[in-house]
C-alpha atoms as a PDB file:
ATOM      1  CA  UNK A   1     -41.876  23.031  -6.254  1.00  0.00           C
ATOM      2  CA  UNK A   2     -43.233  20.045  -8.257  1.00  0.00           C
ATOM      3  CA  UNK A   3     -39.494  18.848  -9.458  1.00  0.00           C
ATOM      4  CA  UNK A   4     -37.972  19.384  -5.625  1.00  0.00           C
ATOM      5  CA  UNK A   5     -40.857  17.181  -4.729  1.00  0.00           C
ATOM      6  CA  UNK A   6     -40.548  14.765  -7.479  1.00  0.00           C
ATOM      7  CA  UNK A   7     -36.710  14.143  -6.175  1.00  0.00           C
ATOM      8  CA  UNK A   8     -37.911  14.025  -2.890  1.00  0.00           C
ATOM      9  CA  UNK A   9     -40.493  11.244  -4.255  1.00  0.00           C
ATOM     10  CA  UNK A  10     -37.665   9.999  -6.248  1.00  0.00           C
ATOM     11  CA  UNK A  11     -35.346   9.174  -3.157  1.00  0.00           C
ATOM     12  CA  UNK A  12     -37.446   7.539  -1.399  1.00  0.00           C
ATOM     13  CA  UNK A  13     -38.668   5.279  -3.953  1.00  0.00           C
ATOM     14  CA  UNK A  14     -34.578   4.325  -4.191  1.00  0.00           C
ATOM     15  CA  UNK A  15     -34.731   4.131  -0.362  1.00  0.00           C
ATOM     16  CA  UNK A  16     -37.633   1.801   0.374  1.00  0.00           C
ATOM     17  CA  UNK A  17     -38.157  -0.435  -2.756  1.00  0.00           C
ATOM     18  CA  UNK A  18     -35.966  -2.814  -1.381  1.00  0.00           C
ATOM     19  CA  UNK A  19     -36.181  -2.543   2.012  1.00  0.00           C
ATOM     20  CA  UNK A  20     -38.785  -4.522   3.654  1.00  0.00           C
ATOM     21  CA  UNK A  21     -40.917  -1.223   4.540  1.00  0.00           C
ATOM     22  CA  UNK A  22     -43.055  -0.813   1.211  1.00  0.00           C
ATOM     23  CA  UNK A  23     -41.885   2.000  -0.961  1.00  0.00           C
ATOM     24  CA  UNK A  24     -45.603   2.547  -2.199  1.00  0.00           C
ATOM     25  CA  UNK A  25     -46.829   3.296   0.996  1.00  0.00           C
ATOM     26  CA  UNK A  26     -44.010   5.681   1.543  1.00  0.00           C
ATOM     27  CA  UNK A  27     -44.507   7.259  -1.622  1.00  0.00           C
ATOM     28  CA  UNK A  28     -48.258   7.785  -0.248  1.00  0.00           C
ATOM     29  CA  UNK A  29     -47.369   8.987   2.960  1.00  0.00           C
ATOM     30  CA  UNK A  30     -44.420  11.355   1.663  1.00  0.00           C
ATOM     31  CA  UNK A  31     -47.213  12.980  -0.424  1.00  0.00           C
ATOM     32  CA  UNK A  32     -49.250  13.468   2.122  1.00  0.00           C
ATOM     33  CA  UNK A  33     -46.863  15.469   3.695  1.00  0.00           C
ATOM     34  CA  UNK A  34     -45.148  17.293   1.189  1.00  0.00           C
ATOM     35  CA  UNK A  35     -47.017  20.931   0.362  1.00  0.00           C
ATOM     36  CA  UNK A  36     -50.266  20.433  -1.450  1.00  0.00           C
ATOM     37  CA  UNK A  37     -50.671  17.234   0.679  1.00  0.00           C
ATOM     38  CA  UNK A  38     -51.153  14.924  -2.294  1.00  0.00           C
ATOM     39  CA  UNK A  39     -51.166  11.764  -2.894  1.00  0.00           C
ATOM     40  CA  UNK A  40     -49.015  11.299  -5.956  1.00  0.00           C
ATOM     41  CA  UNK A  41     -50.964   8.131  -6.814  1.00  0.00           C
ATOM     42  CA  UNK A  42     -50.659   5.094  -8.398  1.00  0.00           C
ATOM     43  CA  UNK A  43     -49.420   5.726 -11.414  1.00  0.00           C
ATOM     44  CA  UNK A  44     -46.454   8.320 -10.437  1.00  0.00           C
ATOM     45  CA  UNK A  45     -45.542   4.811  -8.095  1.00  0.00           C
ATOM     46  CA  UNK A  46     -45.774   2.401 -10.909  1.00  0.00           C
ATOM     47  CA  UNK A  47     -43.451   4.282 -13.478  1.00  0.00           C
ATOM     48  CA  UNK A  48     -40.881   5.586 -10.957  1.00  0.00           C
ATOM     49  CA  UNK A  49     -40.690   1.742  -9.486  1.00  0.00           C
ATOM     50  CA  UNK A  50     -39.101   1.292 -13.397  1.00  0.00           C
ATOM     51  CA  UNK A  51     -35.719   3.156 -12.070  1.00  0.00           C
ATOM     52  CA  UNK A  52     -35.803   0.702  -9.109  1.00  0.00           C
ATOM     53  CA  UNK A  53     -35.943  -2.227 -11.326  1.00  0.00           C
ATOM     54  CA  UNK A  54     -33.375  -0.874 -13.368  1.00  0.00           C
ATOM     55  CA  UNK A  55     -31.210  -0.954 -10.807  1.00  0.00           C
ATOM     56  CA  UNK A  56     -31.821  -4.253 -10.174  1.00  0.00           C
ATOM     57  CA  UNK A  57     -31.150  -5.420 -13.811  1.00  0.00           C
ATOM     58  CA  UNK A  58     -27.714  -3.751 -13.568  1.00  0.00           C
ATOM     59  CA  UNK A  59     -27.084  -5.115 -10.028  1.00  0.00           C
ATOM     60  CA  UNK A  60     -27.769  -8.647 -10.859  1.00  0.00           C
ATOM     61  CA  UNK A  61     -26.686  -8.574 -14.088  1.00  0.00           C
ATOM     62  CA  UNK A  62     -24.397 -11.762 -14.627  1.00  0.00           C
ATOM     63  CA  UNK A  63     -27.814 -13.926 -12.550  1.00  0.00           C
ATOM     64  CA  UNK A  64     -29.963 -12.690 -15.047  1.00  0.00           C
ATOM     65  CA  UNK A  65     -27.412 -13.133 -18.311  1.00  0.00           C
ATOM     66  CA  UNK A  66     -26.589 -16.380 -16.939  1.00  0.00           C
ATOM     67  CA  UNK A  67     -30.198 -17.410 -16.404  1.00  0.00           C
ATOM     68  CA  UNK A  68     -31.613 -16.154 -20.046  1.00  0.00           C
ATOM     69  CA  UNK A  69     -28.948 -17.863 -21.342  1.00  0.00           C
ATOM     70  CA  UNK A  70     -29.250 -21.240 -19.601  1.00  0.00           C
ATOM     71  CA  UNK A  71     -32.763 -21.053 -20.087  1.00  0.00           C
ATOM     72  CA  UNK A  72     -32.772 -20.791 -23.674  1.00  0.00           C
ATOM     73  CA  UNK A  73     -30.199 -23.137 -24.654  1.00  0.00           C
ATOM     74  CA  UNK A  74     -31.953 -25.945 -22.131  1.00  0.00           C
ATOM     75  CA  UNK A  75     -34.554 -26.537 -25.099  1.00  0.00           C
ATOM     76  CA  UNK A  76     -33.597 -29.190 -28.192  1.00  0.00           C
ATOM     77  CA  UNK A  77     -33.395 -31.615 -25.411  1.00  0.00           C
ATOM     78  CA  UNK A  78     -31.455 -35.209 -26.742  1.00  0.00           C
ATOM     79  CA  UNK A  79     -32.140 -38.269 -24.394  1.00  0.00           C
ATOM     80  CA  UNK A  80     -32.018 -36.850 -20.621  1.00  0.00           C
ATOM     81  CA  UNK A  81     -29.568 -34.244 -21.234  1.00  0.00           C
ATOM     82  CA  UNK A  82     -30.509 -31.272 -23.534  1.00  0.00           C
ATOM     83  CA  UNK A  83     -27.996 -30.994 -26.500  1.00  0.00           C
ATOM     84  CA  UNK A  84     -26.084 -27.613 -24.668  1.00  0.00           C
ATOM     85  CA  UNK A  85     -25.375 -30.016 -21.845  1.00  0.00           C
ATOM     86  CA  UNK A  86     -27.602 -28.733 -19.641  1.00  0.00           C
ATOM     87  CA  UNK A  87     -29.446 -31.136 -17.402  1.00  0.00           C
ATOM     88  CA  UNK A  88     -33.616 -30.552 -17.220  1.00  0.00           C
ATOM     89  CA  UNK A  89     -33.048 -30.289 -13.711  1.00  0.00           C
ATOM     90  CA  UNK A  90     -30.101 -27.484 -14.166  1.00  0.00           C
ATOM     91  CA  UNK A  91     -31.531 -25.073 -11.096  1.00  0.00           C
ATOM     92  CA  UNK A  92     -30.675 -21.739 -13.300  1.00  0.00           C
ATOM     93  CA  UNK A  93     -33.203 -23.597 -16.413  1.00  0.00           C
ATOM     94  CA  UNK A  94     -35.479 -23.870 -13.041  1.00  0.00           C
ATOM     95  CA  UNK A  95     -35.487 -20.034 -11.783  1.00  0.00           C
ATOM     96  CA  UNK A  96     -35.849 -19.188 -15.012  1.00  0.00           C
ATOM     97  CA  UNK A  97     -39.129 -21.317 -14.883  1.00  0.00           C
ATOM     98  CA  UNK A  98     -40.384 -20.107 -11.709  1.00  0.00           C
ATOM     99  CA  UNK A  99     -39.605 -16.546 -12.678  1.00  0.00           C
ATOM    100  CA  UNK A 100     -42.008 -16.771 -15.453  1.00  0.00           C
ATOM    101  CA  UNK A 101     -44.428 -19.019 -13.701  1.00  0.00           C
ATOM    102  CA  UNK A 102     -44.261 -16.801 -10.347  1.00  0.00           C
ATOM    103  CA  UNK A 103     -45.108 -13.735 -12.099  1.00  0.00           C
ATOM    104  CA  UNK A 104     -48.474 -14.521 -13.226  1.00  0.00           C
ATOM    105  CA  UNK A 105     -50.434 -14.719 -10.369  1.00  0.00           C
ATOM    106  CA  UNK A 106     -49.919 -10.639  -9.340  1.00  0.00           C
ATOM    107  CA  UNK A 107     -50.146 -10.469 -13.339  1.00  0.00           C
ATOM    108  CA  UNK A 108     -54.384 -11.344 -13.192  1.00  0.00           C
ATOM    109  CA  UNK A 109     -54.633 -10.569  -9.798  1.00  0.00           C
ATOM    110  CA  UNK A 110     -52.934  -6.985 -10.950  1.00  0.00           C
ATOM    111  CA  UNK A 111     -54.967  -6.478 -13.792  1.00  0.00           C
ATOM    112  CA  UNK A 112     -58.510  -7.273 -12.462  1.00  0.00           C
ATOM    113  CA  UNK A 113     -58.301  -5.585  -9.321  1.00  0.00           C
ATOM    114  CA  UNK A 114     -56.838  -2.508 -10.622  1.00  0.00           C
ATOM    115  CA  UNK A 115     -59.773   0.106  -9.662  1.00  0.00           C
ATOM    116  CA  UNK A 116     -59.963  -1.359  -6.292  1.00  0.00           C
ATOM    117  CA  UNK A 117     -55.819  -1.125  -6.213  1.00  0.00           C
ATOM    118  CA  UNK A 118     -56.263   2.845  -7.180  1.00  0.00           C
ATOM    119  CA  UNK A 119     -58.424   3.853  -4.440  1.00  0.00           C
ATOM    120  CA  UNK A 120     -59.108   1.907  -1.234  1.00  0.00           C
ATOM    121  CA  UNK A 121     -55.942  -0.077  -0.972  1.00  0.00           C
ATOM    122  CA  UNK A 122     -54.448   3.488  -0.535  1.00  0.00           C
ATOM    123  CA  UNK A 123     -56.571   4.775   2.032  1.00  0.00           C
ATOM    124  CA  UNK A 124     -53.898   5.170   5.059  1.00  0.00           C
ATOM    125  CA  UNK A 125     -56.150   3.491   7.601  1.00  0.00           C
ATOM    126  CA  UNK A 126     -55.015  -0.272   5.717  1.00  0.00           C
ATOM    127  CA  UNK A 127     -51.949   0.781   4.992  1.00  0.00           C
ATOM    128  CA  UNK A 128     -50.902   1.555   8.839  1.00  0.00           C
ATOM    129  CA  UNK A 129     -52.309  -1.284  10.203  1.00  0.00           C
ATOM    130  CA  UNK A 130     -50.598  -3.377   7.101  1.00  0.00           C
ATOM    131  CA  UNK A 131     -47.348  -2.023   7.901  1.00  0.00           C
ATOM    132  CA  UNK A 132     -47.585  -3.400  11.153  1.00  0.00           C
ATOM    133  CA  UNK A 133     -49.148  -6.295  11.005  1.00  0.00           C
ATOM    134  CA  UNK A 134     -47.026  -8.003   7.796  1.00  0.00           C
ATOM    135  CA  UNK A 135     -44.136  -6.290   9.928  1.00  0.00           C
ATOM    136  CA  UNK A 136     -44.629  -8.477  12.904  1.00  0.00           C
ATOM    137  CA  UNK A 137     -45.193 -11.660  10.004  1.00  0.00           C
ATOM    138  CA  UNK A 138     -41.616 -10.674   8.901  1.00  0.00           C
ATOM    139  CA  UNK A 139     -40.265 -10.940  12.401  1.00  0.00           C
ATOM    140  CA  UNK A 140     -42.056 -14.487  12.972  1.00  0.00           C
ATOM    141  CA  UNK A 141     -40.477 -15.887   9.773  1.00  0.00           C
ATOM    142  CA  UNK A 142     -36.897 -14.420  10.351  1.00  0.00           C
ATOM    143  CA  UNK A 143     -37.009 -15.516  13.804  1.00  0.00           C
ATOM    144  CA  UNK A 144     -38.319 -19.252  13.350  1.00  0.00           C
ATOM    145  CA  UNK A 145     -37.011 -19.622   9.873  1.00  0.00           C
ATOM    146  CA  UNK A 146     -34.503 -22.635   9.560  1.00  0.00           C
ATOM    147  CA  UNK A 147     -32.106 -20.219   6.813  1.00  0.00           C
ATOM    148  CA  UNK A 148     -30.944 -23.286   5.173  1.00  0.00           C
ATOM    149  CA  UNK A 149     -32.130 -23.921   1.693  1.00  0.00           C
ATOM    150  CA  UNK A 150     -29.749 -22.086  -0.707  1.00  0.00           C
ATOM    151  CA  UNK A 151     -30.875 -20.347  -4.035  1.00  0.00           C
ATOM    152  CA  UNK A 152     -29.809 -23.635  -6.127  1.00  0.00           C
ATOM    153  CA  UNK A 153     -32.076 -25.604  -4.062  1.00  0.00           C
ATOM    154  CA  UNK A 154     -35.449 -23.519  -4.694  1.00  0.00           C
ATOM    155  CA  UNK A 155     -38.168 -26.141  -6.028  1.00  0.00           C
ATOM    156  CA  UNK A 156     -41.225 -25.409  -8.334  1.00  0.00           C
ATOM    157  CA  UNK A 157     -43.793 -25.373  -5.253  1.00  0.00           C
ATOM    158  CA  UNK A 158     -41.844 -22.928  -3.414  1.00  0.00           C
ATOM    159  CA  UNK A 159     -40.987 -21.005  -5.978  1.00  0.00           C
ATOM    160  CA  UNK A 160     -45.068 -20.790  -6.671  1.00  0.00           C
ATOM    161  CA  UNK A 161     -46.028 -19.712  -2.966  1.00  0.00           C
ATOM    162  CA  UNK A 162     -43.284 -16.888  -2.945  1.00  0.00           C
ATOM    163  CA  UNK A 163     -44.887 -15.688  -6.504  1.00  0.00           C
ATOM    164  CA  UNK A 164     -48.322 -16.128  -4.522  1.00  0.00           C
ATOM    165  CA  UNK A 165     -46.922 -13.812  -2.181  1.00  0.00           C
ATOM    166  CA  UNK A 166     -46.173 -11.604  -4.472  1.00  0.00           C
ATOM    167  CA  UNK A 167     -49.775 -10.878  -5.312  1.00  0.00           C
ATOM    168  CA  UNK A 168     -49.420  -9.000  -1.615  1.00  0.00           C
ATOM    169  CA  UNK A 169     -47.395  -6.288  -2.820  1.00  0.00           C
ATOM    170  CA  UNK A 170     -50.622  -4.667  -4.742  1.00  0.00           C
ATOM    171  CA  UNK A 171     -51.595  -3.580  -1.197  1.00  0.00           C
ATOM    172  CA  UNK A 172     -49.593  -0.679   0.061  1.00  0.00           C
ATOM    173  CA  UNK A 173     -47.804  -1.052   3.205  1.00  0.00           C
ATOM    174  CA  UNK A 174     -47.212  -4.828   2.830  1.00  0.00           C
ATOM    175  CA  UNK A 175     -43.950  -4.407   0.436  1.00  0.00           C
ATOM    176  CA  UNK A 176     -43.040  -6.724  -2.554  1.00  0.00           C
ATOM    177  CA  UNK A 177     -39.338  -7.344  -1.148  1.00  0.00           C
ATOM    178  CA  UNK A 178     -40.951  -7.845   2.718  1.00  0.00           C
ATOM    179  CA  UNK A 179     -43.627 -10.475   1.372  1.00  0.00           C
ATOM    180  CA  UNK A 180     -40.879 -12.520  -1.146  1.00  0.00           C
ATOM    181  CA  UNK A 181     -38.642 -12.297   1.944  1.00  0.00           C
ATOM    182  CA  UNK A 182     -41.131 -13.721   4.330  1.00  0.00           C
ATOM    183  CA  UNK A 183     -42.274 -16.514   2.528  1.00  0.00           C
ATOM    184  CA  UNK A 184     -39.139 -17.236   1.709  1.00  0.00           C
ATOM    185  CA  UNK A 185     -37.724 -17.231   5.189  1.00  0.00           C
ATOM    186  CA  UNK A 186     -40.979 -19.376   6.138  1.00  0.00           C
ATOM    187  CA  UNK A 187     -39.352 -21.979   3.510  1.00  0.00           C
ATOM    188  CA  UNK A 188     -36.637 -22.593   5.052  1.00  0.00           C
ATOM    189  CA  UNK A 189     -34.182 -20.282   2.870  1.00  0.00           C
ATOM    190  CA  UNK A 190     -31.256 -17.979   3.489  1.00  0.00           C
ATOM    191  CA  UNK A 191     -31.917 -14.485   3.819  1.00  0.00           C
ATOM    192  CA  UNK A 192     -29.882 -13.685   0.694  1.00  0.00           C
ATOM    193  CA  UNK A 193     -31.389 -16.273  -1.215  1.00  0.00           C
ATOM    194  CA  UNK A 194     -34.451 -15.109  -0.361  1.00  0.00           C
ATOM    195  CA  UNK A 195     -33.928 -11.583  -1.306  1.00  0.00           C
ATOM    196  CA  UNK A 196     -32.281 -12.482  -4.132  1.00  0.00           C
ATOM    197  CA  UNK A 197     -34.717 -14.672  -5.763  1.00  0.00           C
ATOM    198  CA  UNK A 198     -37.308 -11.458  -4.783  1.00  0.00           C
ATOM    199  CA  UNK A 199     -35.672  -9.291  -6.690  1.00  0.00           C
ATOM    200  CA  UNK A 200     -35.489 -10.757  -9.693  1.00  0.00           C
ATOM    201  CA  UNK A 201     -38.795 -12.388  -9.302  1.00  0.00           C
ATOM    202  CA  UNK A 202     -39.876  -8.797  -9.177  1.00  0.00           C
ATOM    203  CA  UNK A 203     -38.336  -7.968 -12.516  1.00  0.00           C
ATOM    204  CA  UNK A 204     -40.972  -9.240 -15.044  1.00  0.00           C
ATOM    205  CA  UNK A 205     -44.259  -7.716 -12.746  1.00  0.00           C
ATOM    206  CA  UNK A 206     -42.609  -4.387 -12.172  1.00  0.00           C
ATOM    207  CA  UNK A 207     -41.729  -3.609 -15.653  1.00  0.00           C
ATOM    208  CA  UNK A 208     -44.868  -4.220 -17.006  1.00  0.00           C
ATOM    209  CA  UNK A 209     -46.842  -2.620 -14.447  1.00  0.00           C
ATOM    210  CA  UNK A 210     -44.892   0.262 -14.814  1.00  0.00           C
ATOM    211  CA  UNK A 211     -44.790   0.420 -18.641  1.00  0.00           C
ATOM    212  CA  UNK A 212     -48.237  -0.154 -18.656  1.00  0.00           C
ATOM    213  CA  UNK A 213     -49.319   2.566 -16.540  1.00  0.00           C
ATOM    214  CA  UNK A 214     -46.932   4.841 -18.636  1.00  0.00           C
ATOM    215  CA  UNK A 215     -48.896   3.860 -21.680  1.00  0.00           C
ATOM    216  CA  UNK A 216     -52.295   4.303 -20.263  1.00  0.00           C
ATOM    217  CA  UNK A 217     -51.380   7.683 -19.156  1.00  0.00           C
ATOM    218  CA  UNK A 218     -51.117   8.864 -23.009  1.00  0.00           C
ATOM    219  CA  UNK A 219     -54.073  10.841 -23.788  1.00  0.00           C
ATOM    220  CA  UNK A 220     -55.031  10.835 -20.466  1.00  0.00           C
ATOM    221  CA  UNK A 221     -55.382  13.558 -17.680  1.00  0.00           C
ATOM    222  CA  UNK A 222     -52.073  13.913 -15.634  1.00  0.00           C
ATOM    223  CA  UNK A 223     -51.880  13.559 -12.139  1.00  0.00           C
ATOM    224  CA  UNK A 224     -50.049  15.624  -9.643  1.00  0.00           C
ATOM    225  CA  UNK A 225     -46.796  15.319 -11.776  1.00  0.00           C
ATOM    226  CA  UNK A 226     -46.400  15.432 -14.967  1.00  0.00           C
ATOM    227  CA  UNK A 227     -43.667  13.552 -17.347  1.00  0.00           C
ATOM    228  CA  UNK A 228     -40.587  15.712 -16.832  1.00  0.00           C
ATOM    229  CA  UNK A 229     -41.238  15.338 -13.133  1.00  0.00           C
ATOM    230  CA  UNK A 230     -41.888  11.585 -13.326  1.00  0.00           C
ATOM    231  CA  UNK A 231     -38.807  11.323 -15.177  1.00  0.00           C
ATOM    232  CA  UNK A 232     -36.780  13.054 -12.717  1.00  0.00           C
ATOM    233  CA  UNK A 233     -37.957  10.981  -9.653  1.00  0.00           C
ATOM    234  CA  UNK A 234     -37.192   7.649 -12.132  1.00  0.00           C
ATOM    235  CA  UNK A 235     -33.746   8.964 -12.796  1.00  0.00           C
ATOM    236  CA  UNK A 236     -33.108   9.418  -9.007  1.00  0.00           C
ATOM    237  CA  UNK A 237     -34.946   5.983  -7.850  1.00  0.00           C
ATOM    238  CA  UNK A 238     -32.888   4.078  -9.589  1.00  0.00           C
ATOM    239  CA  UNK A 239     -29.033   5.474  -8.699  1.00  0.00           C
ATOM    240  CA  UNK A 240     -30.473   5.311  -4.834  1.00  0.00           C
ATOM    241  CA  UNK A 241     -31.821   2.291  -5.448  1.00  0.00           C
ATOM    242  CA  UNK A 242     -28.931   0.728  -6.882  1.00  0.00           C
ATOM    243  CA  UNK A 243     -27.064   1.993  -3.497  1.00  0.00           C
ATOM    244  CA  UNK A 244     -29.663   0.375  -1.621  1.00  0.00           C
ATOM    245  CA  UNK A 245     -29.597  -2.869  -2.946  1.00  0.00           C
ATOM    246  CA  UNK A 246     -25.864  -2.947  -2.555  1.00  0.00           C
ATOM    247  CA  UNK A 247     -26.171  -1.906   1.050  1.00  0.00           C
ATOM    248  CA  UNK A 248     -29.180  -4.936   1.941  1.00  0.00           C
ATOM    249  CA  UNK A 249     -27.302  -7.362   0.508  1.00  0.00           C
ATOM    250  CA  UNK A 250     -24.100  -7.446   2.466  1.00  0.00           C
ATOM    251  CA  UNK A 251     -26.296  -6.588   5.421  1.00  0.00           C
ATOM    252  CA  UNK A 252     -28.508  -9.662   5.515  1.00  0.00           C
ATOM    253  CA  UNK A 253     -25.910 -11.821   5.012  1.00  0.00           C
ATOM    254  CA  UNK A 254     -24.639 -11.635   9.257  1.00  0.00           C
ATOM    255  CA  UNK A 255     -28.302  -9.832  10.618  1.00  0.00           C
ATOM    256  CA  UNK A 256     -31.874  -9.637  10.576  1.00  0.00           C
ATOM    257  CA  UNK A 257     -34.722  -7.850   9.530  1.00  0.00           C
ATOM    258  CA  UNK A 258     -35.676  -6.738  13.434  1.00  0.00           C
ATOM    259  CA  UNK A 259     -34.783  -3.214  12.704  1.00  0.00           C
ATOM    260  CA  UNK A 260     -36.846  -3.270   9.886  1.00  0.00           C
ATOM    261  CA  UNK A 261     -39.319  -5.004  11.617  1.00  0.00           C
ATOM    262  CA  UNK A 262     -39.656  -2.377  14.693  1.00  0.00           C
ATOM    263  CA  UNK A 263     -39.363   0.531  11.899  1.00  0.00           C
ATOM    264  CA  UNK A 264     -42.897  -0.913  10.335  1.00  0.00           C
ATOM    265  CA  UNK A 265     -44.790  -0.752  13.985  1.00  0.00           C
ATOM    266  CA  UNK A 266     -43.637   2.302  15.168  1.00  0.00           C
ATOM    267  CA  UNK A 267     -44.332   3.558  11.244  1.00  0.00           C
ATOM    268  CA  UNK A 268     -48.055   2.137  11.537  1.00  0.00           C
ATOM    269  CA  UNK A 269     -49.041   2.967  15.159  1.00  0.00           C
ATOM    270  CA  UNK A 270     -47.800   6.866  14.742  1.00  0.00           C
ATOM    271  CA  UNK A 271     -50.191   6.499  11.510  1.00  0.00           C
ATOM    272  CA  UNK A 272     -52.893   5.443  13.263  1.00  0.00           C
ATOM    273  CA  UNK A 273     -52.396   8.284  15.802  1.00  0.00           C
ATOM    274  CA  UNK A 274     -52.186  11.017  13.417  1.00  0.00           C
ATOM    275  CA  UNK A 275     -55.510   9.543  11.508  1.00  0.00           C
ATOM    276  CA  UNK A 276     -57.648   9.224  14.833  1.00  0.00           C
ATOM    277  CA  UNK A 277     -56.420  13.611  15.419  1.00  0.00           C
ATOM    278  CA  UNK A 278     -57.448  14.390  12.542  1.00  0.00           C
ATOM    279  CA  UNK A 279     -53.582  15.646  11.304  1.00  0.00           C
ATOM    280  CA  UNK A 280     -54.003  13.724   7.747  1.00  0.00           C
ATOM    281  CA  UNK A 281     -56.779  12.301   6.076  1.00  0.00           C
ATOM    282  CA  UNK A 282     -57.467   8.920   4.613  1.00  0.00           C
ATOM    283  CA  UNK A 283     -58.023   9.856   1.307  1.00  0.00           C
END
């Protein structure tokens, strides 16, 4: 069974990175379900999420090429205007800025919290009651948002409180996409803009979480899965994700997240219900 799980893990890390729902506390509560009842833990969450972000890369390819690129040649600067004659305020030189800048905080905050990461945060008493209550944020921002600003327009302080935001994600149940998303919308940008500049904010973190925790798990004890396995559910995250982020895209771009938003609560409370029966266990 442990490969027909590890696809089953697989697709719904493609399903639910990107979606505003939290694919790590899917991934948690999928375990829990599947035989063994098991959660697959953090590590199995961290190197599958790879796939996802591969996806991305391949997605958002020309952004990315186009921001590297810009971002590079924007140094040698001559006068005002750098010698590639690209302005210091050129807003491709600035993502490329915030990218780097934005991914620090959940970078420390990441790295020092990591025991307490591995074992409360994925007790599924936080992680209903995060789902819904970072599900009803989502609905205040998308609702009161102004969905102005486009991507070209994002400054150096907002581009710091959505890589604040970021640092959310470590918790399951919040979501990395849902927290980007709502601070954007809270700033005043465009749903695609703010999923955009999410997603590739997410690039940097994801990788090296993920790489990491495939590296520390070299010499030591496996979890539930082992590497074929883990490789398996990568391979499958990211073709679904790359579906998915295809799909959220073109569907933000006319509606909002309330489907999402409902999904989360109803998500959390039946949680909650199961955990006060007795039907699944915290830990």
């Amino acid at each position: 069974m442990g490969f027909i799980e590890a696809i089953i893990l697989g697709l719904v890390q493609g399903l639910t990175e990107f979606l505003p729902i939290s694919s790590s506390a899917h991934l948690r509560i999928v375990g829990e379900l599947l035989p063994g009842a098991t959660d697959p833990g953090a590590t199995f969450t961290a190197i599958t999420q790879i796939g996802t972000e591969l996806a991305v890369i391949l997605y958002f390819r020309k952004d990315i090429v186009r921001i590297i690129g810009r971002w590079f040649r924007h140094f040698g600067s001559t006068g005002g205007v750098h010698s590639a004659g690209i302005p210091k305020n050129d807003p491709d030189v600035r993502l490329g800025w915030l990218i780097i800048i934005g991914t620090l905080p959940i970078v420390v905050i990441g790295f020092l919290a990591q025991d307490t990461i591995r074992s409360v945060f994925r007790s599924l008493w936080i992680i209903a009651i995060v789902l819904i209550v970072f599900g009803l944020i989502l609905g205040l921002a998308d609702y009161l948002g102004r969905k102005i600003r486009p991507l070209d327009q994002m400054t150096y302080r907002h581009g710091i409180a959505i890589g604040l935001a970021q640092v959310l994600a470590l918790v399951p149940g919040v979501s990395r996409s849902g927290a980007t998303m709502t601070m954007g919308l809270s700033l005043g940008y465009t749903r695609p803009a703010a999923a955009r500049f999410g997603f590739l904010l997410a690039i940097p973190a994801v990788f090296g979480s993920g790489l990491y925790e495939l590296v520390h798990s070299f010499g030591e004890p496996k979890g539930v899965y082992g590497y074929p396995e883990t490789l398996v559910a990568t391979a499958v995250a990211f073709v679904v994700g790359y579906l998915v982020i295809a799909f959220l895209m073109r569907y933000i771009e006319k509606r909002s997240f309330l489907p999402f938003v409902v999904y989360r609560v109803v998500l959390g409370v039946v949680l909650l219900v199961l955990l006060s029966m007795g039907a699944i266990q915290p830990l």
